[in-house]
Protein backbone atom coordinates (compact mmCIF):
# COMPACT_ATOMS: atom_id res chain seq x y z
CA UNK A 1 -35.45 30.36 109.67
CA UNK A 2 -33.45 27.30 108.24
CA UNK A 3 -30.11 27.06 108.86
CA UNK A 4 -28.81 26.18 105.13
CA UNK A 5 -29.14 30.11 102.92
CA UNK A 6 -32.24 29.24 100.40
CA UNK A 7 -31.13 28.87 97.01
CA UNK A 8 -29.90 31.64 94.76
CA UNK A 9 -33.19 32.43 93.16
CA UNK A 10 -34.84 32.61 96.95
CA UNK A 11 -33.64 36.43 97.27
CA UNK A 12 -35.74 38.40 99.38
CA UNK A 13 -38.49 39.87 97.30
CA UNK A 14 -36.35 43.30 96.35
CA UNK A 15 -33.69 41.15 95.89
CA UNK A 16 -31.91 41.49 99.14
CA UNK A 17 -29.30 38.70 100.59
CA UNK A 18 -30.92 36.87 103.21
CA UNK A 19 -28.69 35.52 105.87
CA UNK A 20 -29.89 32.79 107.91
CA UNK A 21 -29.27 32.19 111.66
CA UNK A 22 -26.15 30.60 111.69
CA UNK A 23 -23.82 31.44 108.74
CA UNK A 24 -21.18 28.97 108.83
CA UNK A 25 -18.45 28.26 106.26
CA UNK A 26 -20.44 25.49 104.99
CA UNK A 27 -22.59 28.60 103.50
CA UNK A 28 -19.68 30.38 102.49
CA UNK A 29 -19.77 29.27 98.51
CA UNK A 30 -23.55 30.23 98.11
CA UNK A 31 -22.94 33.71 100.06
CA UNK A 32 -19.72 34.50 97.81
CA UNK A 33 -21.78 33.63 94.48
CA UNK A 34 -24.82 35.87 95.72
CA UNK A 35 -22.23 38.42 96.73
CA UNK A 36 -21.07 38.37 93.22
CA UNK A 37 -24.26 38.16 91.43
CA UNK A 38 -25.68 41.54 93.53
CA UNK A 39 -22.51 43.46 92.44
CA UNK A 40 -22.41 42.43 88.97
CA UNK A 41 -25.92 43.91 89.14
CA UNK A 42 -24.85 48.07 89.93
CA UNK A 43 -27.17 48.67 92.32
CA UNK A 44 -26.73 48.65 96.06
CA UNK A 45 -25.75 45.51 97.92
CA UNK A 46 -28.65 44.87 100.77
CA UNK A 47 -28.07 41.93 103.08
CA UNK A 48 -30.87 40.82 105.70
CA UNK A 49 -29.13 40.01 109.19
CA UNK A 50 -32.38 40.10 110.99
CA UNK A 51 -31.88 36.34 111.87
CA UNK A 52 -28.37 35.76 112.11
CA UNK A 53 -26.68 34.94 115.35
CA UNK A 54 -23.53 34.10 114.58
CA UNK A 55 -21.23 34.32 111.30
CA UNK A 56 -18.13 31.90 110.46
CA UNK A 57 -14.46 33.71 109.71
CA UNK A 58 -14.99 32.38 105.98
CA UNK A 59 -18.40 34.33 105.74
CA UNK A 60 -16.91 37.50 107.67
CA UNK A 61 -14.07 37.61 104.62
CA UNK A 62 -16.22 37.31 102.14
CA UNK A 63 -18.55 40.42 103.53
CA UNK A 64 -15.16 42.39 104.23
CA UNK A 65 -14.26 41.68 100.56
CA UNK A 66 -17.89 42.45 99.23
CA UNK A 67 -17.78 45.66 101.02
CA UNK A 68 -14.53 46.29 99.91
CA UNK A 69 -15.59 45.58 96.00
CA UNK A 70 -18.54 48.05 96.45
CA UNK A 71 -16.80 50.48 97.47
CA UNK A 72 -14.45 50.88 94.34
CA UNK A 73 -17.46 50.07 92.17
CA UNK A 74 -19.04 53.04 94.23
CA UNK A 75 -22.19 51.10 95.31
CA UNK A 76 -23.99 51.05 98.65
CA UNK A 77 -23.37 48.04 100.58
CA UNK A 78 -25.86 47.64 103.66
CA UNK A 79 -26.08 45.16 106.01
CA UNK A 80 -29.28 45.68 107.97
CA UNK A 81 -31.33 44.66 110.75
CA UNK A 82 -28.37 43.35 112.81
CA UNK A 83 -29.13 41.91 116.10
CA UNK A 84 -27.04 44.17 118.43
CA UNK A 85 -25.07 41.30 120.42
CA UNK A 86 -23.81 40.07 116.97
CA UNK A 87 -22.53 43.71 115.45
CA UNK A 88 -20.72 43.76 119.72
CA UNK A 89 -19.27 40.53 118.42
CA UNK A 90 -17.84 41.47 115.00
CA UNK A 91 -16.65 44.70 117.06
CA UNK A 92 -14.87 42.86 119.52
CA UNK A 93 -13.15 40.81 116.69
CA UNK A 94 -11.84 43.88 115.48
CA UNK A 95 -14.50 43.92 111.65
CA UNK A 96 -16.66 46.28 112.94
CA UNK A 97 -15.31 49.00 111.35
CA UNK A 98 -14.20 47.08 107.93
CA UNK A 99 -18.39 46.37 107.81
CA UNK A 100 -18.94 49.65 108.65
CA UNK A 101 -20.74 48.56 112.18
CA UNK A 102 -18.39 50.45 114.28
CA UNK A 103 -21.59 51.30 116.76
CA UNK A 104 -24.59 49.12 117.27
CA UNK A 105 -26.84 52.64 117.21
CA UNK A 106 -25.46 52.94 113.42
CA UNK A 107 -27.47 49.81 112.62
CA UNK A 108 -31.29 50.34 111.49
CA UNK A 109 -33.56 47.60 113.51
């Protein structure tokens, strides 16, 4: 997958945030205004991890803060297909739990 997020209209096909490998906080802008745009729709926040290695602290606070906003707006917020090493690393920076990825078994492959 390319490393730059595919523009805004490029959602996966059930409209699902795809992440790309490396989500640095070059990417941050796009990911905030996708963030925005899925919750201003009321329906469930889905966000495709299957190719992400790594994430940048600017797109980690923007997911804590996305998950954060659907919870008060009461709407699922899922990030799935998570490569295992990568939910170890977000739990060994102490997010795991603010993602809700406190185990890697909790995360769907």
């Amino acid at each position: 997958m390319d490393s730059m997020l595919n523009p805004l209209d490029d959602a996966g096909p059930d409209g699902r945030i795809i992440m790309p490998a490396n989500v640095t906080t070059v990417l941050a802008e796009d990911l905030r205004a996708r963030l925005v745009l899925a919750a201003d729709h009321d329906e469930a926040i889905f966000i495709d991890a299957s190719e992400t290695e790594t994430v940048g602290q600017a797109a980690l606070q923007l997911l804590i803060a996305a998950q954060r906003e659907a919870a008060r707006l009461g709407l699922p917020f899922v990030i799935e297909n998570m490569r295992p090493e990568l939910v170890a690393r977000i739990a060994r920076l102490g997010f795991g739990e603010l993602l809700g990825l406190s185990t890697a078994e909790e995360i769907a492959p």
